[in-house]
C-alpha atoms as a PDB file:
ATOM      1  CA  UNK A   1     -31.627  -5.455 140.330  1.00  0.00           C
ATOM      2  CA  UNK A   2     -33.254  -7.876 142.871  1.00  0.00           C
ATOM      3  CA  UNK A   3     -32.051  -7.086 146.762  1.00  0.00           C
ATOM      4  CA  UNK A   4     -29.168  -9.121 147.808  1.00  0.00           C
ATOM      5  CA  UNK A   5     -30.868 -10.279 151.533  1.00  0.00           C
ATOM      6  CA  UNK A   6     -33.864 -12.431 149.631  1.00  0.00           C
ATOM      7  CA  UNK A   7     -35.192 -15.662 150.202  1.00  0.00           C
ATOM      8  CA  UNK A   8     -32.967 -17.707 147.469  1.00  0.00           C
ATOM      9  CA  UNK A   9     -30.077 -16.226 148.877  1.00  0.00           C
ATOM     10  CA  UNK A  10     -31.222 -17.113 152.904  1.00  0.00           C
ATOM     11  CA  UNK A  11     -32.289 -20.721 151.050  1.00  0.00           C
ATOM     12  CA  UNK A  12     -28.021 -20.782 150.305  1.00  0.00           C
ATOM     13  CA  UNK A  13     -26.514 -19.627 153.527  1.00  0.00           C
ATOM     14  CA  UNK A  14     -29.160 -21.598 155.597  1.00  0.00           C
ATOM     15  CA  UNK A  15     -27.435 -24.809 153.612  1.00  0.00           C
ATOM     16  CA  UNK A  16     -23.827 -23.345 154.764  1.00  0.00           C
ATOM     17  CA  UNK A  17     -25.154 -23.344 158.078  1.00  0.00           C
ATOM     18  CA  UNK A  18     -26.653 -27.136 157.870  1.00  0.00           C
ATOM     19  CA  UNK A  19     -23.138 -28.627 157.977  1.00  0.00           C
ATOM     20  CA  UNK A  20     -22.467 -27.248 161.401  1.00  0.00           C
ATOM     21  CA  UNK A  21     -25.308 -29.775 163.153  1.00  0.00           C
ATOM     22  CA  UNK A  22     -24.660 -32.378 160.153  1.00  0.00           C
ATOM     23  CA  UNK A  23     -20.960 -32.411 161.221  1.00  0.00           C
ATOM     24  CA  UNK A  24     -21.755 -32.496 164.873  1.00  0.00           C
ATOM     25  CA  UNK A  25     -24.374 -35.416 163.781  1.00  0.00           C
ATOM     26  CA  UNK A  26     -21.968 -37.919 161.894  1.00  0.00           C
ATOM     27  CA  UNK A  27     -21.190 -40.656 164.124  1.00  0.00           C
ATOM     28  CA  UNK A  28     -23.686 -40.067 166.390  1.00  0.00           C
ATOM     29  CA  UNK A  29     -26.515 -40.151 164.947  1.00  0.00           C
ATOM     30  CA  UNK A  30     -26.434 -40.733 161.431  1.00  0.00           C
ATOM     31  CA  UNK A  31     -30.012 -40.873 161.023  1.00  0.00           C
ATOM     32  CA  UNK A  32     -30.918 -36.746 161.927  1.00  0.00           C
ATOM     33  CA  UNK A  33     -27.714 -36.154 160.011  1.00  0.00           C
ATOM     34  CA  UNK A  34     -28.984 -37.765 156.996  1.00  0.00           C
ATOM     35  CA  UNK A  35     -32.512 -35.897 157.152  1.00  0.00           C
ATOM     36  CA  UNK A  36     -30.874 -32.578 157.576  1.00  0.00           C
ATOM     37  CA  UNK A  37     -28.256 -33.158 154.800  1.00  0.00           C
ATOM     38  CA  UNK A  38     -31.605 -34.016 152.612  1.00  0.00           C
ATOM     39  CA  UNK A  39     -32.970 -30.689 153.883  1.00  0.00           C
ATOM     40  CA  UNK A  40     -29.867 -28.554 152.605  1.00  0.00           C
ATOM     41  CA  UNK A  41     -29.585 -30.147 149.497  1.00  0.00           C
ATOM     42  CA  UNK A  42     -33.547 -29.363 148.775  1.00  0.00           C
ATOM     43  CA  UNK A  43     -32.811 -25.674 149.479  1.00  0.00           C
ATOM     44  CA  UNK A  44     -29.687 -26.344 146.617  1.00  0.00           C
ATOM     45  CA  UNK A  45     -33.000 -27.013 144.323  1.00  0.00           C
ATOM     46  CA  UNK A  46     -35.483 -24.467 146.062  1.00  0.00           C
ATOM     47  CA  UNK A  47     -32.911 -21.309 146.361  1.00  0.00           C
ATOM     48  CA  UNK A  48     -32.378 -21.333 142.231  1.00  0.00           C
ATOM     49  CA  UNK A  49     -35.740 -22.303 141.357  1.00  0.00           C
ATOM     50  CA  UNK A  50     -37.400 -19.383 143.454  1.00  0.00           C
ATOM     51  CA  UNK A  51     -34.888 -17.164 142.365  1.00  0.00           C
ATOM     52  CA  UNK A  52     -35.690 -17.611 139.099  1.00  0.00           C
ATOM     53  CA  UNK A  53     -39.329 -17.551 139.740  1.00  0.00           C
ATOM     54  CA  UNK A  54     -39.928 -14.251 142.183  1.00  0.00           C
ATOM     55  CA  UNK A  55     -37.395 -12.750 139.435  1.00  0.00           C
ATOM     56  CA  UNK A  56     -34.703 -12.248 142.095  1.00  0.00           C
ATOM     57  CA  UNK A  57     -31.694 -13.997 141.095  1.00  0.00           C
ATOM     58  CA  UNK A  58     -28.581 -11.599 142.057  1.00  0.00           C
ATOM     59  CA  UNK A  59     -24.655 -11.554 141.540  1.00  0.00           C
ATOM     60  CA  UNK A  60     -24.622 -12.667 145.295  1.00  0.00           C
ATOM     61  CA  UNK A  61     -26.707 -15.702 144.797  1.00  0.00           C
ATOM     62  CA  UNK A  62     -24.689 -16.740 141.500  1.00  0.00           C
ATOM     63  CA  UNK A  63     -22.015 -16.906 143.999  1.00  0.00           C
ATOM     64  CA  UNK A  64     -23.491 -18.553 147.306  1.00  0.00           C
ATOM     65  CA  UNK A  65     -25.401 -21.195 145.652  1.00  0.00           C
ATOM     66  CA  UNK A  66     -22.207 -23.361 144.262  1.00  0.00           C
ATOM     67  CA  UNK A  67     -20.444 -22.038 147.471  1.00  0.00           C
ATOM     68  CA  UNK A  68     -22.818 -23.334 149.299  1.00  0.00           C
ATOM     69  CA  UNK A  69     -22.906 -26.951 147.903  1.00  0.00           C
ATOM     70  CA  UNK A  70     -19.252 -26.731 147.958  1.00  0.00           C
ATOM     71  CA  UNK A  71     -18.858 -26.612 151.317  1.00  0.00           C
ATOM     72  CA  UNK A  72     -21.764 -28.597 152.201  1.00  0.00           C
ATOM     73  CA  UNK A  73     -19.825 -31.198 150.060  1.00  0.00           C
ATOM     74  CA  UNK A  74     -16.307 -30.816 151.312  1.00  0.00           C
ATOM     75  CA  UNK A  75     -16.887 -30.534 155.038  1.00  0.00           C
ATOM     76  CA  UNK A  76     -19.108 -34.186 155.113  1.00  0.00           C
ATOM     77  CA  UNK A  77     -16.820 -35.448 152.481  1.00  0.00           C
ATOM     78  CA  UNK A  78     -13.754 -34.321 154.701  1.00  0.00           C
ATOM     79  CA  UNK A  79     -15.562 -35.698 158.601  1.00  0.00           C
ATOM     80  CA  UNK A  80     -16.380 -39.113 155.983  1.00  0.00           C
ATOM     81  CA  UNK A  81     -13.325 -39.045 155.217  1.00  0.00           C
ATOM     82  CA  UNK A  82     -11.948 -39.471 158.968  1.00  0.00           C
ATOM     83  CA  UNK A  83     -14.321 -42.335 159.366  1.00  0.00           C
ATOM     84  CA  UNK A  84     -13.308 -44.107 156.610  1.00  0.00           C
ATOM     85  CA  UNK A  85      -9.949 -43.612 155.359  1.00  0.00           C
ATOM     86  CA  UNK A  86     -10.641 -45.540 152.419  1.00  0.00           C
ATOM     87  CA  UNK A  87     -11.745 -42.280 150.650  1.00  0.00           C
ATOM     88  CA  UNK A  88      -8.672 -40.322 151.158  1.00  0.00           C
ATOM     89  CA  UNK A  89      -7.154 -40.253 147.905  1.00  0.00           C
ATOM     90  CA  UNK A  90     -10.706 -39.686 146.113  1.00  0.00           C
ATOM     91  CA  UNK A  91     -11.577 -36.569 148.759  1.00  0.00           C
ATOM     92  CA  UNK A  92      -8.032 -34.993 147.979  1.00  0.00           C
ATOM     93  CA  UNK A  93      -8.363 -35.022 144.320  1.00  0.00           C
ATOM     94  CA  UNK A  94     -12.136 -33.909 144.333  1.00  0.00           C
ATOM     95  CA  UNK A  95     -10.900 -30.940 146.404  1.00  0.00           C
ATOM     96  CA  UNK A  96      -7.815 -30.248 144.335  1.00  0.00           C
ATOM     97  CA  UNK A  97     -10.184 -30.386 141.172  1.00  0.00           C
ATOM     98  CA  UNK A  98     -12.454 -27.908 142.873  1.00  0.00           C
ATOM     99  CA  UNK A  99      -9.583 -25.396 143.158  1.00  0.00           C
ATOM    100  CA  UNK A 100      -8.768 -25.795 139.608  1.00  0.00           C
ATOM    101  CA  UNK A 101     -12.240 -25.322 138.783  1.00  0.00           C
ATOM    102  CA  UNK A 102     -12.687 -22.543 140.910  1.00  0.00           C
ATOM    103  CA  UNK A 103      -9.237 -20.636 139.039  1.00  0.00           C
ATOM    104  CA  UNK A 104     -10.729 -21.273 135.318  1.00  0.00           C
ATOM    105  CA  UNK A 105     -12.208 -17.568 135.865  1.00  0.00           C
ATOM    106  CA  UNK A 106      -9.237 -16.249 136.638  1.00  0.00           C
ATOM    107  CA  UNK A 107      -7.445 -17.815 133.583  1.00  0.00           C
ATOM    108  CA  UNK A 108      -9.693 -17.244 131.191  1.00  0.00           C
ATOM    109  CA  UNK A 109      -9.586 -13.312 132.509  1.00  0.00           C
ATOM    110  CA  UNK A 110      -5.190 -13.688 131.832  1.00  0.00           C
ATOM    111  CA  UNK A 111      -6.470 -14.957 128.250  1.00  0.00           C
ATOM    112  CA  UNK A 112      -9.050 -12.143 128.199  1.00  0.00           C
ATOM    113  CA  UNK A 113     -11.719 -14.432 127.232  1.00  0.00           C
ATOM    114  CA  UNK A 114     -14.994 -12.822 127.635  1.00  0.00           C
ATOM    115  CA  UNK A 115     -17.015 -15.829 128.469  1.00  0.00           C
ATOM    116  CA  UNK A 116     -18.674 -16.324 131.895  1.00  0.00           C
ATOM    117  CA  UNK A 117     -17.551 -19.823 133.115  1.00  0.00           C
ATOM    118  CA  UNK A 118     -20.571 -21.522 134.623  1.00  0.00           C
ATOM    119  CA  UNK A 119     -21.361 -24.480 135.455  1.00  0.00           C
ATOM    120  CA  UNK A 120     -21.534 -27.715 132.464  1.00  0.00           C
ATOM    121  CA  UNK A 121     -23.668 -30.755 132.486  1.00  0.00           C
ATOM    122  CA  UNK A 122     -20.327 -32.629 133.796  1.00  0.00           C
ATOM    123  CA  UNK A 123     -20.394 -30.111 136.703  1.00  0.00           C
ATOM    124  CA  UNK A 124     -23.578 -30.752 137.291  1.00  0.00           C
ATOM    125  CA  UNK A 125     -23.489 -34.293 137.170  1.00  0.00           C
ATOM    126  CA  UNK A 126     -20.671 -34.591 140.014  1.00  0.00           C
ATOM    127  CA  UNK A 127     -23.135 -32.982 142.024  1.00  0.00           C
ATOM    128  CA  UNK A 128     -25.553 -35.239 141.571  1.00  0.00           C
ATOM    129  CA  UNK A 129     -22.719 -38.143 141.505  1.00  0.00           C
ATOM    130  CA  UNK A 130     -21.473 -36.898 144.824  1.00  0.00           C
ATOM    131  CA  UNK A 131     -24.679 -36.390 146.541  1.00  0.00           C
ATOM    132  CA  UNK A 132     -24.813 -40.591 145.635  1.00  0.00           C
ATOM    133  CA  UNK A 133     -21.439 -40.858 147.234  1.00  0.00           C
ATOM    134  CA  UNK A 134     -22.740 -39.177 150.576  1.00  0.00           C
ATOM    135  CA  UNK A 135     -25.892 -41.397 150.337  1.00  0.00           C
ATOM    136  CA  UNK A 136     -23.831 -44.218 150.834  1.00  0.00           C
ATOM    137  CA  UNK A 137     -21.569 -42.948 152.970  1.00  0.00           C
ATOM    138  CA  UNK A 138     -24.187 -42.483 155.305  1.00  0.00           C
ATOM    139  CA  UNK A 139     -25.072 -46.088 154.872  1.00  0.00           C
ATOM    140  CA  UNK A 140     -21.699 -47.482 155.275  1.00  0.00           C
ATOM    141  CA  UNK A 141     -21.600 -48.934 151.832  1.00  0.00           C
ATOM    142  CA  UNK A 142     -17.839 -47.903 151.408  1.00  0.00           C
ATOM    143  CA  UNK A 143     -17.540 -49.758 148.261  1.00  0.00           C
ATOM    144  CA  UNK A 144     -20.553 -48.626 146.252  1.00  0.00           C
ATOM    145  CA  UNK A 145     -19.608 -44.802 147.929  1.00  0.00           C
ATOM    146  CA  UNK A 146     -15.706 -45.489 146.600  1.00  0.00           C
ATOM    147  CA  UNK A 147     -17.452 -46.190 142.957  1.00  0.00           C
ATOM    148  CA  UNK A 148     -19.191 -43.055 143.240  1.00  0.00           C
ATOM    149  CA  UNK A 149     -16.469 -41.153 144.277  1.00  0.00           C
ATOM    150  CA  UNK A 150     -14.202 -42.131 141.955  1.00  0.00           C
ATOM    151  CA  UNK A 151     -16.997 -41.573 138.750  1.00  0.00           C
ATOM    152  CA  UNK A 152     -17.063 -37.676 140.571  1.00  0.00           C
ATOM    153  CA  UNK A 153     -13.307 -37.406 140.244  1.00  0.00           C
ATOM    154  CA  UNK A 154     -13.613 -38.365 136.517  1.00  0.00           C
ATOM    155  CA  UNK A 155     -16.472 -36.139 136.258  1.00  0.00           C
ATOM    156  CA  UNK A 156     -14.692 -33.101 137.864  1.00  0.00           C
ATOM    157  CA  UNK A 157     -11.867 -33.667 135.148  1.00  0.00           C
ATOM    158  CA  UNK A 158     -14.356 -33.675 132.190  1.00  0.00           C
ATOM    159  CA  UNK A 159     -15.967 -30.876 133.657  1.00  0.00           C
ATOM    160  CA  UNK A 160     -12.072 -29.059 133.696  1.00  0.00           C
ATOM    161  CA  UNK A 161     -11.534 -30.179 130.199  1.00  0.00           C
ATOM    162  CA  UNK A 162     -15.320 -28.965 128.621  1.00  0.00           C
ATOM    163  CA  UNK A 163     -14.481 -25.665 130.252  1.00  0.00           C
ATOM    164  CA  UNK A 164     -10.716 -25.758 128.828  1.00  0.00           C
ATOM    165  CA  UNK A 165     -12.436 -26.450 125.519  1.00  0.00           C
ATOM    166  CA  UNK A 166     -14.642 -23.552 125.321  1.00  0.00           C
ATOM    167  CA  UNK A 167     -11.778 -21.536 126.315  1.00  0.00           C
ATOM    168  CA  UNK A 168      -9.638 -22.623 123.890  1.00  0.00           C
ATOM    169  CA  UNK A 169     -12.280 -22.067 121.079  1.00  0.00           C
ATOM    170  CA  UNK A 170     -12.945 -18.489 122.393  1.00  0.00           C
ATOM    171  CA  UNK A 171      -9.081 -17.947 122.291  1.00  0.00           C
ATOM    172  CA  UNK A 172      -9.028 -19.500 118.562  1.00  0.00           C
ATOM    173  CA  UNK A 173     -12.189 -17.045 117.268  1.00  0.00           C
ATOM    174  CA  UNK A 174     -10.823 -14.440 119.457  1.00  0.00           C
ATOM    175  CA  UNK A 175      -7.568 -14.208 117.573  1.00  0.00           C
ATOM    176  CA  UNK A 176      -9.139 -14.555 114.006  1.00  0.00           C
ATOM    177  CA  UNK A 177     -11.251 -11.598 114.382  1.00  0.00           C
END
């Protein structure tokens, strides 16, 4: 098993350490805070893809990398959020969806469903949907960032229910064995 202090995981905490000067940024100067947010999310692409290929992906790094781009997310969504009130109902359910994602483990343990829950292509598309959303929040285009926000809502949902699905399924074959 690959050491747990390696570059991919480093790659992950150094983006959970980017919002700390992003967040001290928005406002001020949106400009550095922009650069720096494009800076963490390339280490969201280089931390996985080195992992991968130096053949050092741990149990660790399965669990900081989409802890890292959660909080990277949240905390701008959340100081966004303060600037423009406009996006308060969108951050709360994106949040609240992210705790139900984040339980599906723990559910599908009660239904003793063997089945690692990773992430789905509707997962992965709210990433990308809500890396948009901070594009243009940085920009001040509330409206296009409100369309965004509200497709990653919808995304986070279909994400929920693909997962539910599975689960369900496994249940079904579970029980007919």
């Amino acid at each position: 098993m690959a050491r747990t202090i390696n570059i991919p995981n480093l790659l992950s905490f150094l983006r959970m350490l980017a919002v700390i000067p992003i967040l001290a940024l928005i406002g001020e100067n949106n400009r550095l805070a922009f650069w720096i947010y494009l800076v963490a999310l390339a280490t969201d692409f280089f931390d996985g893809a080195t992992a991968r290929w130096m053949k050092s992906v741990t149990d660790v790094g399965k669990l900081l990398d989409p802890l890292a781009d959660k909080i990277l997310h949240f905390f701008l969504l959340y100081q966004f959020r303060i600037f423009y009130p406009q996006i308060s109902s969108q951050f709360f359910l994106i949040t609240f969806l992210a705790i139900v994602l984040a339980a599906l483990p723990g559910i599908a343990a009660l239904f003793k469903v063997k089945r690692k829950l990773g992430s789905n292509i509707f997962g992965k598309a709210k990433m990308a949907v809500e890396c948009l959303a901070i594009f243009s929040l940085f920009g001040s285009d509330m409206e296009l960032a409100g369309k965004f926000l509200w497709l990653a809502v919808f995304l986070a949902i279909a994400s929920i229910l693909g997962h539910l699905f599975i689960r369900e399924k496994e249940v079904i074959k579970k029980k007919a064995s």
